[in-house]
Protein backbone atom coordinates (compact mmCIF):
# COMPACT_ATOMS: atom_id res chain seq x y z
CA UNK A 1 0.00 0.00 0.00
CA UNK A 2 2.75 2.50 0.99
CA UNK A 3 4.67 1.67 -1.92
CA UNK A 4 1.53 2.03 -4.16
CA UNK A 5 1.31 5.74 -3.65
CA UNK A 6 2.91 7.27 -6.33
CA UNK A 7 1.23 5.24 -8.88
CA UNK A 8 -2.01 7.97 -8.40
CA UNK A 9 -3.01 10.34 -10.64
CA UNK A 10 -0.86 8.56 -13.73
CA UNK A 11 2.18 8.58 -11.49
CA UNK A 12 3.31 11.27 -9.32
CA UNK A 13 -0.11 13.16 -10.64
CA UNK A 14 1.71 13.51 -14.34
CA UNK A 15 -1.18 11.83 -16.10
CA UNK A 16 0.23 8.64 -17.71
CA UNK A 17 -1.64 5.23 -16.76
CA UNK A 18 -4.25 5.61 -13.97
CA UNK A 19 -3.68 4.36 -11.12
CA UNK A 20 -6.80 2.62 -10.82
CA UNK A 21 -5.28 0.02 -13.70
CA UNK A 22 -1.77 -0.02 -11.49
CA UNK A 23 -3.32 -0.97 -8.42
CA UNK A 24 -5.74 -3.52 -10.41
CA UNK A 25 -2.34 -5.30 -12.23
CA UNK A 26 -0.91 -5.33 -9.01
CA UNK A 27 -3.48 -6.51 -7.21
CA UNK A 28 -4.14 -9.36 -9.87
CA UNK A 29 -0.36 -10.11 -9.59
CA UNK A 30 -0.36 -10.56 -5.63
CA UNK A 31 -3.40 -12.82 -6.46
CA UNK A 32 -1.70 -15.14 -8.65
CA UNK A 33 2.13 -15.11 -6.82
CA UNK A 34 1.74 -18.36 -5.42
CA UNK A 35 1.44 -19.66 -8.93
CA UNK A 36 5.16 -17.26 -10.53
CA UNK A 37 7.06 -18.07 -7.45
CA UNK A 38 6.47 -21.71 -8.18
CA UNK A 39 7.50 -21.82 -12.03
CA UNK A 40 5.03 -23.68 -13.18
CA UNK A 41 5.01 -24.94 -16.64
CA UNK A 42 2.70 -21.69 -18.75
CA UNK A 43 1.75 -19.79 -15.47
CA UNK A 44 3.82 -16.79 -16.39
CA UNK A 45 2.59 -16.30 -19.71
CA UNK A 46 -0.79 -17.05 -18.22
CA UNK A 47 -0.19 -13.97 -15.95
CA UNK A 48 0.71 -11.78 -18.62
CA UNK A 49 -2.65 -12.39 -20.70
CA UNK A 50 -4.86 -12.00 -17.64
CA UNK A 51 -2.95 -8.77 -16.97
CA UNK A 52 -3.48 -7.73 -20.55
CA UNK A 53 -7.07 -9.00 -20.20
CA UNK A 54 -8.29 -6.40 -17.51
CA UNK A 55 -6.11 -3.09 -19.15
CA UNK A 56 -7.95 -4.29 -22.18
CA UNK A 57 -11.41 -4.41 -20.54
CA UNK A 58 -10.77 -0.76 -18.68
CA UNK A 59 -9.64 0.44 -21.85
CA UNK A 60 -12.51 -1.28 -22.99
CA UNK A 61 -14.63 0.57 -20.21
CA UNK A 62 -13.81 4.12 -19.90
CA UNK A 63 -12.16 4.99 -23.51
CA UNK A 64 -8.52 4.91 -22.06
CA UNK A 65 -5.75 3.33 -19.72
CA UNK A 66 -4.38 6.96 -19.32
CA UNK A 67 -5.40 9.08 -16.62
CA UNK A 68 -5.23 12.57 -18.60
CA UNK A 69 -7.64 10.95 -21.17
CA UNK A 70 -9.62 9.17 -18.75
CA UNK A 71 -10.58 11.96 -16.00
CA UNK A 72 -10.17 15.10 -19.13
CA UNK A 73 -7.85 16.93 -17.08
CA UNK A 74 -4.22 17.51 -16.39
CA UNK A 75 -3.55 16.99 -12.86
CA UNK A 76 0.05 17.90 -12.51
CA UNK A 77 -1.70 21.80 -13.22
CA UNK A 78 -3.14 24.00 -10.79
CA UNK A 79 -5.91 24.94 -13.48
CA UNK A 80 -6.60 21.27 -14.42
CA UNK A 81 -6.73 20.06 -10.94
CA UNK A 82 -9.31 23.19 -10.29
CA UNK A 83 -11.33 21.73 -13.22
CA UNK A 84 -11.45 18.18 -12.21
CA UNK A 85 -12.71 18.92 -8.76
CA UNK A 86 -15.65 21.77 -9.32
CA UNK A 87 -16.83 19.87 -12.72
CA UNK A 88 -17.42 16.73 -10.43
CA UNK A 89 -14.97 14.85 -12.44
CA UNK A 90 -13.41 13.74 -9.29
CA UNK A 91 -16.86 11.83 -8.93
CA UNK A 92 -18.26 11.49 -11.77
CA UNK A 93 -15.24 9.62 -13.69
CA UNK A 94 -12.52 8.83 -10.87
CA UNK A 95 -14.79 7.93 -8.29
CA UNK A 96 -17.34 5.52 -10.66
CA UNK A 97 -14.66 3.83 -12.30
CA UNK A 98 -13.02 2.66 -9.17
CA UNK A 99 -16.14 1.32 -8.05
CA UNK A 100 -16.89 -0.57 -11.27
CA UNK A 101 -13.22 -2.01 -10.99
CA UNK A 102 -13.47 -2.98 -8.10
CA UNK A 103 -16.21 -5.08 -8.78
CA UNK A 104 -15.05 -6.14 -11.88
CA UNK A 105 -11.27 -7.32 -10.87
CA UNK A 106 -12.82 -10.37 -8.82
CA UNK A 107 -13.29 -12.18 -11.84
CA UNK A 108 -9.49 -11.87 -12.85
CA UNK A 109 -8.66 -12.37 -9.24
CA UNK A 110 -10.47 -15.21 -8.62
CA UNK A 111 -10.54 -17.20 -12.01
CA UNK A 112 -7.35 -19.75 -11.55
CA UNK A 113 -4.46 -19.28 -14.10
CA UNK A 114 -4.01 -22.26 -17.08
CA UNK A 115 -0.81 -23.36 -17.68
CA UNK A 116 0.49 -26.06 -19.40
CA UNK A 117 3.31 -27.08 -21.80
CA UNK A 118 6.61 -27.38 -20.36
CA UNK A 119 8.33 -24.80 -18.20
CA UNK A 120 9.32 -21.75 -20.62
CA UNK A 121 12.25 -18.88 -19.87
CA UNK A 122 9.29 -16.79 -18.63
CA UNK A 123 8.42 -18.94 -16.18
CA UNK A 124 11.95 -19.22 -15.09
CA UNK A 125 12.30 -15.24 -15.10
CA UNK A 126 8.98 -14.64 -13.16
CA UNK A 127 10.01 -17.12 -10.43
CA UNK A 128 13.48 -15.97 -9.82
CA UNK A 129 13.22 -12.04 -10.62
CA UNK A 130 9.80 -10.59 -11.25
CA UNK A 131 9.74 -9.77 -14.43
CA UNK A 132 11.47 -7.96 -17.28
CA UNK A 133 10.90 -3.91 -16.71
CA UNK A 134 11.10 -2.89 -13.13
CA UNK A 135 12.05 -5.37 -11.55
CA UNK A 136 15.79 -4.97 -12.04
CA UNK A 137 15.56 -1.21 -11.88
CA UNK A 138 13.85 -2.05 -8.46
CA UNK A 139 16.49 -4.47 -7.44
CA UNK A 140 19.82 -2.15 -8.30
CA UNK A 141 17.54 -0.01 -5.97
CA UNK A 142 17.51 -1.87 -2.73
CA UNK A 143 21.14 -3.01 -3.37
CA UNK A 144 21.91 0.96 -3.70
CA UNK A 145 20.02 2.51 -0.97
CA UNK A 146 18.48 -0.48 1.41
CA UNK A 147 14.77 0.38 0.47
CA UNK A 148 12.87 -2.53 -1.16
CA UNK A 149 12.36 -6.35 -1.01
CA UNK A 150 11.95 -9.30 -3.16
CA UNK A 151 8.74 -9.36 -2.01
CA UNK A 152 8.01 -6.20 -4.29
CA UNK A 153 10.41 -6.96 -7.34
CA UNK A 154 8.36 -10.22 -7.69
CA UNK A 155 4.93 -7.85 -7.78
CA UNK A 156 6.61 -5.57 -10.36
CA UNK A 157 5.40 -7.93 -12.78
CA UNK A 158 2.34 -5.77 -13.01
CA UNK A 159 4.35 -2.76 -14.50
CA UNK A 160 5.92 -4.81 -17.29
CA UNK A 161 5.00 -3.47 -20.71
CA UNK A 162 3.59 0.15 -19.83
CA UNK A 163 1.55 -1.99 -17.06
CA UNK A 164 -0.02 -4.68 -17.80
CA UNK A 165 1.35 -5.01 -21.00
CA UNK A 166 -0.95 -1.41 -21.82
CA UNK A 167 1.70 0.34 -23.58
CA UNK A 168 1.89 2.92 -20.97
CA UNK A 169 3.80 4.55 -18.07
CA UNK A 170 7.28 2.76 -18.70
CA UNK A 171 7.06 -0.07 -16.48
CA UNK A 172 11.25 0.85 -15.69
CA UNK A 173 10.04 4.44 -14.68
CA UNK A 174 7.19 3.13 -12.70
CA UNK A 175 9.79 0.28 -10.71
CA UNK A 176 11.51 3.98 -10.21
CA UNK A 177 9.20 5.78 -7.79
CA UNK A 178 8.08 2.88 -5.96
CA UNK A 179 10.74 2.59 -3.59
CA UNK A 180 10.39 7.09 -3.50
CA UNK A 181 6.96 6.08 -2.27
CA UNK A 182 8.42 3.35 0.12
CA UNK A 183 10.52 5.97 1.91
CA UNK A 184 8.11 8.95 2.19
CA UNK A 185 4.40 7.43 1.10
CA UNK A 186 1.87 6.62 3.60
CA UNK A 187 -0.59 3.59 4.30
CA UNK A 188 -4.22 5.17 4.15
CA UNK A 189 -5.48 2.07 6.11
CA UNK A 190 -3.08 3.40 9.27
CA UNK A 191 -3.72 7.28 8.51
CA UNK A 192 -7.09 6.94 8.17
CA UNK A 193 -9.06 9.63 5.76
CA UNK A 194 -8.14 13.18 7.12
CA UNK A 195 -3.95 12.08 6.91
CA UNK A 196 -4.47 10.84 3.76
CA UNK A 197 -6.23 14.12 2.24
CA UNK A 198 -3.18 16.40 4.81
CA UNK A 199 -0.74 13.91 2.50
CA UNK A 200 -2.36 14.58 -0.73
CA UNK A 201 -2.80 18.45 -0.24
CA UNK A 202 1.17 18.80 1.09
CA UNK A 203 1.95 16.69 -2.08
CA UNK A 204 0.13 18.91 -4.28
CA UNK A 205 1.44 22.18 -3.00
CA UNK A 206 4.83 20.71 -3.46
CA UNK A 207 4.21 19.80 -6.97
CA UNK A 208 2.70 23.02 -8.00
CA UNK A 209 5.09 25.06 -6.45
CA UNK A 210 8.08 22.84 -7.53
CA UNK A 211 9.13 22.64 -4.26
CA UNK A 212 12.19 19.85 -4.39
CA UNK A 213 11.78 18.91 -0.83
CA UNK A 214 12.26 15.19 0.83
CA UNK A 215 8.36 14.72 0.62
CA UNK A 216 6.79 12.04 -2.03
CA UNK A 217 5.15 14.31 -4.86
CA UNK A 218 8.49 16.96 -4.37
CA UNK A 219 10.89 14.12 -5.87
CA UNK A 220 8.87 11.59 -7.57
CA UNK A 221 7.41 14.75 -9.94
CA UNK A 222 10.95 15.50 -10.34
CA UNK A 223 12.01 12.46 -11.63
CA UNK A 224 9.06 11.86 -13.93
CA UNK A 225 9.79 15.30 -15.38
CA UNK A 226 13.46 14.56 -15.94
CA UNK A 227 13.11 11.05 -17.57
CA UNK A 228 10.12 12.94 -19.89
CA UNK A 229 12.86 15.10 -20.75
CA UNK A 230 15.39 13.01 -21.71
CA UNK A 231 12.61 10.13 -23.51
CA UNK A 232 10.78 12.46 -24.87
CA UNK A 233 7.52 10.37 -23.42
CA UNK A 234 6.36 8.49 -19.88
CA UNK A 235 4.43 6.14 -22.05
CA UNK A 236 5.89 2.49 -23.07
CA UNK A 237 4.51 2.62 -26.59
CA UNK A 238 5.43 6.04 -27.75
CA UNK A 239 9.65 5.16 -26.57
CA UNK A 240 9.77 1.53 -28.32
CA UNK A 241 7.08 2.46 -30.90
CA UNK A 242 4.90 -0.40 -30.52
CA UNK A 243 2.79 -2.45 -27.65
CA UNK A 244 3.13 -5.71 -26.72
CA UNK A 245 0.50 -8.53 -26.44
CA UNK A 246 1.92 -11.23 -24.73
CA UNK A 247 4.61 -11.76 -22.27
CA UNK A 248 6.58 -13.49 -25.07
CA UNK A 249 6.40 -10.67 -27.63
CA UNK A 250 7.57 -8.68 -24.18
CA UNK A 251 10.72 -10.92 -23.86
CA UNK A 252 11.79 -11.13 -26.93
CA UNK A 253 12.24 -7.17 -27.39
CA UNK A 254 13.99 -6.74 -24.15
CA UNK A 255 16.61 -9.18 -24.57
CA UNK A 256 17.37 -7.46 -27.55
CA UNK A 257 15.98 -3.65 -26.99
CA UNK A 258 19.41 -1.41 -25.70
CA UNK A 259 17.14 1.44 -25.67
CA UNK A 260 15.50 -0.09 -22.62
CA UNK A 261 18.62 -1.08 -21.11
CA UNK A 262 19.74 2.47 -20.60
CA UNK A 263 16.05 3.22 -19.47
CA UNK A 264 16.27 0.66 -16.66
CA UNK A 265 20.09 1.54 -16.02
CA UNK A 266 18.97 5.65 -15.68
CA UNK A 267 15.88 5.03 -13.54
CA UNK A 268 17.67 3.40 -10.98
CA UNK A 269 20.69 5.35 -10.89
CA UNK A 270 18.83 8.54 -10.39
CA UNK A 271 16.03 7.46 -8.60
CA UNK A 272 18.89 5.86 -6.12
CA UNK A 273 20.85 9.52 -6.43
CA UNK A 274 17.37 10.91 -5.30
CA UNK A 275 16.71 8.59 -1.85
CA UNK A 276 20.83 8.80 -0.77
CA UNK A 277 20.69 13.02 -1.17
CA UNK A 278 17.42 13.45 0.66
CA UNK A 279 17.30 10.43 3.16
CA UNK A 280 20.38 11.75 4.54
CA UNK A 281 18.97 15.48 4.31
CA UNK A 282 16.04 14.26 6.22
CA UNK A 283 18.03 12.28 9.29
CA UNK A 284 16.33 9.06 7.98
């Protein structure tokens, strides 16, 4: 949950895949992690097309996996953010669609994965790592700064492929600000609702204002604005110029993509620079 934090609004509140289909993928991930950690002949690939199968239905759904589309406004703004809440978009978008995926993602939770065939390199690679996009930026993480677990590289699976194999926010980027949010997010269940809205409104000032302070939205914004910068996109689909419908398709390109090799090699040796410079500023 804490580590999940970031992953709102389209990631730090820059608008690239909503959060809702994040913390779906992840939650169908943590559903099925029995079945990767054990390697079982198919199961990976399995994973992959029931991940693909619920961005496909919210796409499906509400017109679009990407939170600027979805909600019609641009939350990293002041003005858009002022336009989301008095047109009721806050309700009448963010608020419905979580409800309706909620209710929908029991049916991808609960359906058992098929696998079958004999044990593939996918299988191998979920079991042993997590997956092919963040999970190795998230792992050069913890062995930089201390902040992580296998626990969550396994999960990353969910991000792989723009999440969920969507095509958007770059699943390296996204394995980037999850261990930001590990340090400084917060778990609503523990702060109940009036620390989580404090949380969010110190998060927003920070962004609006730019203020590059040891708080959540301060450096995750940061970073998402710097690797926009330099890849000229968040989304998955507009840096390798395609999508990817199967975690086999996924494979192949990555084992042979150096493009995303320096994406996953940047992400976690800034997003590291970021948690050593303000950990220590902040006596953590």
């Amino acid at each position: 949950m804490r580590a999940a934090c970031l992953l709102e609004g389209g990631g730090a509140s820059q608008g690239s895949t909503c959060g809702v289909v994040s913390g779906g993928c992840m939650a169908i991930t943590l559903a099925h992690l029995a079945d990767m950690i054990s390697g079982e002949a198919g199961k990976g690939e399995a994973l992959y097309e029931r991940l693909r199968e619920y961005t496909d239905w919210f796409e499906s759904e509400f017109g679009s996996t990407i939170c600027r589309e979805r909600c019609g406004a641009e939350l990293s703004e002041v003005s858009g953010l002022i336009d989301y809440l008095i047109t009721g978009k806050v309700i009448t978008r963010c608020i419905d669609h979580i409800g309706k995926a909620v209710s929908r993602l029991p049916s991808f939770i609960n359906r058992p994965l098929q696998g079958d065939g004999e044990v593939t390199e996918i299988d191998r690679r979920l079991a042993a790592s997590g997956g092919y996009c963040a999970a190795e930026v998230l792992r050069g993480i913890r062995e930089d700064s201390g902040y992580g677990s296998l626990f969550l590289e396994q999960l990353s699976v969910a991000l792989d492929g723009g999440i969920g194999l969507s095509g958007g926010l770059c699943g390296a980027l996204a394995g980037a600000i999850l261990p930001i949010s590990l340090v400084w997010g917060i778990d609503p269940r523990k702060e109940g609702l009036a620390g989580t809205i404090a949380a969010s409104i110190r998060g927003q000032s920070n962004l609006y204002f730019d203020r590059q302070v040891p708080e959540l939205w301060g450096l995750a914004s940061l970073l998402m604005r710097e690797f926009k910068e330099r890849y000229a996109s968040l989304e998955c689909r507009d840096i390798v110029g395609r999508s990817f419908r199967s975690g086999s398709e996924l494979a192949e390109h990555m084992s042979a993509s150096s493009t995303c090799a320096e994406i996953k090699a940047w992400c976690r040796e800034r997003s590291s620079e970021l948690i050593a410079a303000n950990t220590v500023f902040a006596g953590q």
